[in-house]
N, C-alpha and C. Protein backbone atom coordinates (compact mmCIF):
# COMPACT_ATOMS: atom_id res chain seq x y z
N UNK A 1 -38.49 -22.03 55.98
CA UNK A 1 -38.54 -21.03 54.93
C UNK A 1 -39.73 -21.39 54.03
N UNK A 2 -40.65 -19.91 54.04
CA UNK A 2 -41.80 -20.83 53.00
C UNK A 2 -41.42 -20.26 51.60
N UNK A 3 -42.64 -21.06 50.28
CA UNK A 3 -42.09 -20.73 49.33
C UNK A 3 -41.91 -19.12 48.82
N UNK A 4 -42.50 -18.47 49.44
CA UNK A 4 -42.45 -16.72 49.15
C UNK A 4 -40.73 -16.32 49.41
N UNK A 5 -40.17 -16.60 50.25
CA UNK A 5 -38.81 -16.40 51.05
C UNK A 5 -37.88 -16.85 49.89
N UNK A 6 -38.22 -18.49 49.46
CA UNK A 6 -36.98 -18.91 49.06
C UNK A 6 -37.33 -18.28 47.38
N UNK A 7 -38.48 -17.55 46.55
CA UNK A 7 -38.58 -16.99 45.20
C UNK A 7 -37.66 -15.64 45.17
N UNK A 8 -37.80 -15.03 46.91
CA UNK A 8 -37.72 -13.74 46.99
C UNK A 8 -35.95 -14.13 46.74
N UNK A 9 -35.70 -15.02 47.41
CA UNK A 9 -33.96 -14.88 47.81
C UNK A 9 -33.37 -15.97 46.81
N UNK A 10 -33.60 -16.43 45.64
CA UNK A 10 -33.43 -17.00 44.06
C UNK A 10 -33.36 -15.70 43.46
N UNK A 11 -33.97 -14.85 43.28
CA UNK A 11 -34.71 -13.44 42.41
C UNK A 11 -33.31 -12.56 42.50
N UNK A 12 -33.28 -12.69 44.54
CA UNK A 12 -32.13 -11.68 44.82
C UNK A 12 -30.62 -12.19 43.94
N UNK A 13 -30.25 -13.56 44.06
CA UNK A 13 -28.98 -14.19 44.11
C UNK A 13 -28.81 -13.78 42.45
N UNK A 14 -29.79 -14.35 42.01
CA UNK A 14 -29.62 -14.16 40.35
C UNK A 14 -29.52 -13.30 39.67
N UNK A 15 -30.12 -11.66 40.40
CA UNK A 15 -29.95 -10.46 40.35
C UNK A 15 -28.53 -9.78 40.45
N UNK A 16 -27.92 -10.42 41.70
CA UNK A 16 -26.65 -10.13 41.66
C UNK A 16 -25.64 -10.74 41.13
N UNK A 17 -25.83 -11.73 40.77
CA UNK A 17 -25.03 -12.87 39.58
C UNK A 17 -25.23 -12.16 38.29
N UNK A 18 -26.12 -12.02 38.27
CA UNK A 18 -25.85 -11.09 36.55
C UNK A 18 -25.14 -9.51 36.56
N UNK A 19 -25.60 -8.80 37.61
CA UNK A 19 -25.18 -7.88 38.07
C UNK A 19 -23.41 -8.06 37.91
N UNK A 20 -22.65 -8.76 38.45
CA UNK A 20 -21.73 -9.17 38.39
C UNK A 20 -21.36 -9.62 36.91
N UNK A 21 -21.30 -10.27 36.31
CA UNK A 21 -20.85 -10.70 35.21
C UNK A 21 -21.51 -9.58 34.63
N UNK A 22 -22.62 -8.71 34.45
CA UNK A 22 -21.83 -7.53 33.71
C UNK A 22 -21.03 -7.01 33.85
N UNK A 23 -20.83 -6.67 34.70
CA UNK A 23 -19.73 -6.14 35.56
C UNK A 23 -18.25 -6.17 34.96
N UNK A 24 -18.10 -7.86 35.29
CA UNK A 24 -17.12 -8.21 34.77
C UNK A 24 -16.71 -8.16 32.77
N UNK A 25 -17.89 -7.79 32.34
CA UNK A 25 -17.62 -8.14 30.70
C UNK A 25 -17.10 -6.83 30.26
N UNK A 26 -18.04 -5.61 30.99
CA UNK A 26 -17.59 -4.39 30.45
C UNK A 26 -15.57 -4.06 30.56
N UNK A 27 -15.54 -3.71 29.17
CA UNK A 27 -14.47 -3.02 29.06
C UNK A 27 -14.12 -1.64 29.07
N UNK A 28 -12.76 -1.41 29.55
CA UNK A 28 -12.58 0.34 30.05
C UNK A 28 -13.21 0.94 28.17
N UNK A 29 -13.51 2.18 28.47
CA UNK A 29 -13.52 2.90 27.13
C UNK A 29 -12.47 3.59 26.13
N UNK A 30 -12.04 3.33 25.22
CA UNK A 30 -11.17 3.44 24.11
C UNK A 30 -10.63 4.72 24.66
N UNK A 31 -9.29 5.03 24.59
CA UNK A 31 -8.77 6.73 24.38
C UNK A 31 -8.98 7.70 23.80
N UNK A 32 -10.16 8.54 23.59
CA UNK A 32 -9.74 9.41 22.96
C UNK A 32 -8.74 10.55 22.50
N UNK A 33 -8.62 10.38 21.07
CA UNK A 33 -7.18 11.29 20.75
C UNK A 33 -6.98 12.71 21.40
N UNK A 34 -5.56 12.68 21.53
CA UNK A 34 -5.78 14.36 22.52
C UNK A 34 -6.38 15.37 21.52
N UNK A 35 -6.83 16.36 22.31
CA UNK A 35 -7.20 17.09 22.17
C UNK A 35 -6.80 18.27 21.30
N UNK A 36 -5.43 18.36 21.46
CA UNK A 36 -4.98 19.31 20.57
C UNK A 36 -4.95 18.86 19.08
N UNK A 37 -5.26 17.74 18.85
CA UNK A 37 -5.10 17.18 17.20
C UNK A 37 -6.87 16.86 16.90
N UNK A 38 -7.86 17.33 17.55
CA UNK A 38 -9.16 16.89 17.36
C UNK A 38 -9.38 17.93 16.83
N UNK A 39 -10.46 18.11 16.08
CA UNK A 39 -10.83 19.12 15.29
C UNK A 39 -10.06 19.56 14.17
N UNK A 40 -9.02 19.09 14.03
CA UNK A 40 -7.88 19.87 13.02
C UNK A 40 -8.52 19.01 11.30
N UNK A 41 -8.65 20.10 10.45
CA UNK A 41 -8.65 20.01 8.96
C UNK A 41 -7.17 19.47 8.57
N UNK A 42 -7.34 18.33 7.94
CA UNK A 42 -6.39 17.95 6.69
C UNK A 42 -7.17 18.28 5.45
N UNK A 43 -6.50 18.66 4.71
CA UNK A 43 -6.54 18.67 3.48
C UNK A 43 -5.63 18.20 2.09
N UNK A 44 -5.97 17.38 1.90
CA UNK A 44 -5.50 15.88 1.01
C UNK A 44 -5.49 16.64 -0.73
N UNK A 45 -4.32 16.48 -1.28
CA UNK A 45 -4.59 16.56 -2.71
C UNK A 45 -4.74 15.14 -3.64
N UNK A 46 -5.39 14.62 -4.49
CA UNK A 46 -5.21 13.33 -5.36
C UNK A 46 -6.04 13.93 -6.28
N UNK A 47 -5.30 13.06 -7.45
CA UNK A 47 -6.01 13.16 -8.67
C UNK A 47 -7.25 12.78 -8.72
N UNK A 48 -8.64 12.34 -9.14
CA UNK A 48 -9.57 12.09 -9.30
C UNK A 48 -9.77 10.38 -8.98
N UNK A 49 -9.13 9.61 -9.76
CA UNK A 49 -9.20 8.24 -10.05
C UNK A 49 -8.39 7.86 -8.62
N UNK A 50 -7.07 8.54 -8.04
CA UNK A 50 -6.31 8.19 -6.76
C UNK A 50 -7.52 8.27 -5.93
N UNK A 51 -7.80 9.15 -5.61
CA UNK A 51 -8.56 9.77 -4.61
C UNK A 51 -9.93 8.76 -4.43
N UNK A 52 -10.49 8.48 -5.72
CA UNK A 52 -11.57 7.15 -5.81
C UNK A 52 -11.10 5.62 -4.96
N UNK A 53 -9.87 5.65 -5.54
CA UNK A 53 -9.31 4.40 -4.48
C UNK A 53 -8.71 4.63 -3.13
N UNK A 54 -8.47 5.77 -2.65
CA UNK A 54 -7.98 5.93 -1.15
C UNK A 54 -9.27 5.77 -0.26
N UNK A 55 -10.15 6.97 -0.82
CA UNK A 55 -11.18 7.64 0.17
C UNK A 55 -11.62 6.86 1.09
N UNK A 56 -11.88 5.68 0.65
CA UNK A 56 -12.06 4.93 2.58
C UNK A 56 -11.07 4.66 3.35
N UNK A 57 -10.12 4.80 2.80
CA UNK A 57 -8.40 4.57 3.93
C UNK A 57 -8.80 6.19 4.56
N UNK A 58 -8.66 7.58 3.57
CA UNK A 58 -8.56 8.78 4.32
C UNK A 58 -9.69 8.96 5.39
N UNK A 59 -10.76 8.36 4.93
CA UNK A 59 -12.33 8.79 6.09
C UNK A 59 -11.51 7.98 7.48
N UNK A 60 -11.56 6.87 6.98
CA UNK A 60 -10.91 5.63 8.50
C UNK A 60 -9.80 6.86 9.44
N UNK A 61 -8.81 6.82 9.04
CA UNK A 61 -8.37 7.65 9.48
C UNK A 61 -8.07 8.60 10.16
N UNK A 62 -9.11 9.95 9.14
CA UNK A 62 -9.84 11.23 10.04
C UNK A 62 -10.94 10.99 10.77
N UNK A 63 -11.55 9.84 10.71
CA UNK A 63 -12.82 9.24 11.91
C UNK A 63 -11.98 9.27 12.83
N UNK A 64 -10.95 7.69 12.99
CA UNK A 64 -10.37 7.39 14.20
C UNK A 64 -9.92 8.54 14.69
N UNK A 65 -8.82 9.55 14.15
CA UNK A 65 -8.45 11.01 14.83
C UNK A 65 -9.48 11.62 15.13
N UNK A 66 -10.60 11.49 15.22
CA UNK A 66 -11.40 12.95 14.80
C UNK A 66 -10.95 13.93 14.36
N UNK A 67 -10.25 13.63 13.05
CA UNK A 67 -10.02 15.20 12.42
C UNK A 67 -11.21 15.74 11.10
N UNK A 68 -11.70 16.67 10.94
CA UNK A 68 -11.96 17.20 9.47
C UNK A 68 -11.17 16.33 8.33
N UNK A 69 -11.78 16.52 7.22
CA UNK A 69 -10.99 15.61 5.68
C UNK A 69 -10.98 16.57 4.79
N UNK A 70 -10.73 17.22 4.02
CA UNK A 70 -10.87 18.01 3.08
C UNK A 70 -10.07 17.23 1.57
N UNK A 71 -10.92 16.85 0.80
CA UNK A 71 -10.15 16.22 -0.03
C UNK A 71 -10.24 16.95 -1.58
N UNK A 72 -9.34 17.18 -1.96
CA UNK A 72 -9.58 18.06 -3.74
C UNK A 72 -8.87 17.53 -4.64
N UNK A 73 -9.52 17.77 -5.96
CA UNK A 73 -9.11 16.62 -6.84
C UNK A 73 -8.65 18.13 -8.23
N UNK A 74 -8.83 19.53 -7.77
CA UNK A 74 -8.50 20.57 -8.23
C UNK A 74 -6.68 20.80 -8.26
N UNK A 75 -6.48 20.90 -9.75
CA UNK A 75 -4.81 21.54 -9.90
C UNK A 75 -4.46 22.49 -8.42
N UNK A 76 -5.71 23.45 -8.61
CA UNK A 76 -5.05 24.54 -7.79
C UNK A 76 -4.72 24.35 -6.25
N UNK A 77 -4.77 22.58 -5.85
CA UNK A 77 -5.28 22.52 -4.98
C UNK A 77 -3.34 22.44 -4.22
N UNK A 78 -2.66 21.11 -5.37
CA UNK A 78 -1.47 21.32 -5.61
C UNK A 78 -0.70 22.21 -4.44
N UNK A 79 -0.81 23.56 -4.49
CA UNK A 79 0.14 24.14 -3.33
C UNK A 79 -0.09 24.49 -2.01
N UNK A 80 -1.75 24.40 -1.60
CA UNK A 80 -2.26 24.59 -0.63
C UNK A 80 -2.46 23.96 0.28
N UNK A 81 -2.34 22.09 -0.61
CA UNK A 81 -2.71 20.86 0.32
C UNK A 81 -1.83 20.88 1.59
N UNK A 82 -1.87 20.31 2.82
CA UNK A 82 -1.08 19.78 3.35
C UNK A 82 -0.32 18.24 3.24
N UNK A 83 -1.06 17.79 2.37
CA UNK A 83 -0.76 16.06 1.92
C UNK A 83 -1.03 16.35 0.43
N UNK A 84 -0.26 16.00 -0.63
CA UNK A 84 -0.47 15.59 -1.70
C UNK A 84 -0.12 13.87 -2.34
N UNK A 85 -0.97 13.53 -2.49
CA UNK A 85 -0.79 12.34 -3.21
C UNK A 85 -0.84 12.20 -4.51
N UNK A 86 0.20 11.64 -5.25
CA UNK A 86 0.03 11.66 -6.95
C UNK A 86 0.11 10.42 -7.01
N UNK A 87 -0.44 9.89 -7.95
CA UNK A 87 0.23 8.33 -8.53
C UNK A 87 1.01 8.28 -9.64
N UNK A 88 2.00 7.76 -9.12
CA UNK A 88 3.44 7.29 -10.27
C UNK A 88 3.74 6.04 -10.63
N UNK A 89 3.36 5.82 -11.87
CA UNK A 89 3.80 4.59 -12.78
C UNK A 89 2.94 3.52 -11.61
N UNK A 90 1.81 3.82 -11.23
CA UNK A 90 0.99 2.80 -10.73
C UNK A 90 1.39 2.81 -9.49
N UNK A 91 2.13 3.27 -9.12
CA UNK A 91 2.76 3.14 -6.93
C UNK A 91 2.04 4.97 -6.52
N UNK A 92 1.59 4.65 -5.43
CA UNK A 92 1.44 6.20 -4.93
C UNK A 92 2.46 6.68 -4.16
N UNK A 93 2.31 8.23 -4.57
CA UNK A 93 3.71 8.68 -3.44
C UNK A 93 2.68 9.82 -2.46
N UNK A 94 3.46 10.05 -1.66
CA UNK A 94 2.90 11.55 -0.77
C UNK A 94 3.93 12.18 -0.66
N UNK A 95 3.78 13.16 -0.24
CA UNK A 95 4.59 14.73 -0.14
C UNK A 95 4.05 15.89 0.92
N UNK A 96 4.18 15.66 2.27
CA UNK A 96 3.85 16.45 2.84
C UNK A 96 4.59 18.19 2.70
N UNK A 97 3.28 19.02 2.69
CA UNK A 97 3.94 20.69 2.75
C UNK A 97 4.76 20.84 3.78
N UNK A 98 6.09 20.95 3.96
CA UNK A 98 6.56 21.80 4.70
C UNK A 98 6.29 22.28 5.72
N UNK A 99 5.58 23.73 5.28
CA UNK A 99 5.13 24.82 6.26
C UNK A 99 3.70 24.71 6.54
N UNK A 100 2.90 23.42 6.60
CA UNK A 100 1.71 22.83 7.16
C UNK A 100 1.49 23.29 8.80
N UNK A 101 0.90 23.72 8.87
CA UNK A 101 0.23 23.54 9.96
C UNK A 101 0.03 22.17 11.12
N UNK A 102 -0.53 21.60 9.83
CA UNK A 102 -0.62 20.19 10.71
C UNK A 102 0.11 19.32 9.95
N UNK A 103 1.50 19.74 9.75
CA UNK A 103 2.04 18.51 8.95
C UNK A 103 2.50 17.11 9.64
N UNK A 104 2.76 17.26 10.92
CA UNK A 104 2.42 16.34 11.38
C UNK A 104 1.37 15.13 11.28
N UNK A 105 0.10 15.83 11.47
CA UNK A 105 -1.45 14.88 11.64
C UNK A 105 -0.83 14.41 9.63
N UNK A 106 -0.59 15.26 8.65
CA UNK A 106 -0.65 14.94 7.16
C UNK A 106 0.06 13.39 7.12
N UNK A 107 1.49 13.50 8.17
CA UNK A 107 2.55 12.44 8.02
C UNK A 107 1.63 11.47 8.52
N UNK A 108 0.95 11.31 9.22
CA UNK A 108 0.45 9.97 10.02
C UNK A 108 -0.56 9.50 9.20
N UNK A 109 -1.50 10.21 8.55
CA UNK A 109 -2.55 9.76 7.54
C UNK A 109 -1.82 9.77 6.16
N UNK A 110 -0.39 9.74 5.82
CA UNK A 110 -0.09 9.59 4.32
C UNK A 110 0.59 8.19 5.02
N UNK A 111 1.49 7.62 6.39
CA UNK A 111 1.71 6.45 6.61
C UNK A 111 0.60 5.77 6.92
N UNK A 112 -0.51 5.35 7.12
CA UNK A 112 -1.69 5.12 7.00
C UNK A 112 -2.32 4.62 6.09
N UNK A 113 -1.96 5.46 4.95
CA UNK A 113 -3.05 5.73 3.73
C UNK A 113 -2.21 4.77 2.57
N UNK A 114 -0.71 5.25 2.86
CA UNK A 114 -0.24 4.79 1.27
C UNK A 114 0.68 3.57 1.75
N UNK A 115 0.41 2.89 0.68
CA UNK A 115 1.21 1.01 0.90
C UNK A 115 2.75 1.32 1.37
């Protein structure tokens, strides 16, 4: 074997040795959430100062779901929300609407969101 043979067939071995252990490192890809809950708007009520201390719990959240966030810090917002959060005597509470639409997706981001 001259030296051309044994560079060519080092080149090959090492090629497929790495080839392999990528191979092996890659991991399957994360689940994405079904489909029927992607795209869906929540819309969050909190007071101004609540809402200052959640907002990176609610983004985390509607990222990981891929849902829309809609967050209002408006009175009027009160009967329209599907999630309302108030703070009481320093503890937060939630209150999902009822007749929500997505009151479901609301329940999973107010267990999520609030301690």
């Amino acid at each position: 074997m001259n030296a051309m043979q044994a560079m060519a067939r080092r080149l090959a071995v090492s090629s497929l040795t790495a080839a392999a252990a990528l191979g092996l490192a890659c991991k399957a890809a994360p689940r994405a959430p079904s489909r029927t809950s992607a795209g869906t708007t929540v819309t969050v009520y909190a007071p101004l100062k609540t809402a200052d201390r959640i907002m990176g719990r609610l983004q985390t959240v509607a990222a990981r779901n891929q849902w829309a966030l809609s967050v209002r810090t408006d009175s009027g917002a009160l009967g329209e929300a599907d999630l309302v959060i108030t703070d009481s005597g320093g503890a937060l509470r939630g209150r999902v609407r009822p007749d929500s639409p997505v009151a479901a997706q609301a329940r999973i981001m107010a267990d999520a969101v609030l301690p």
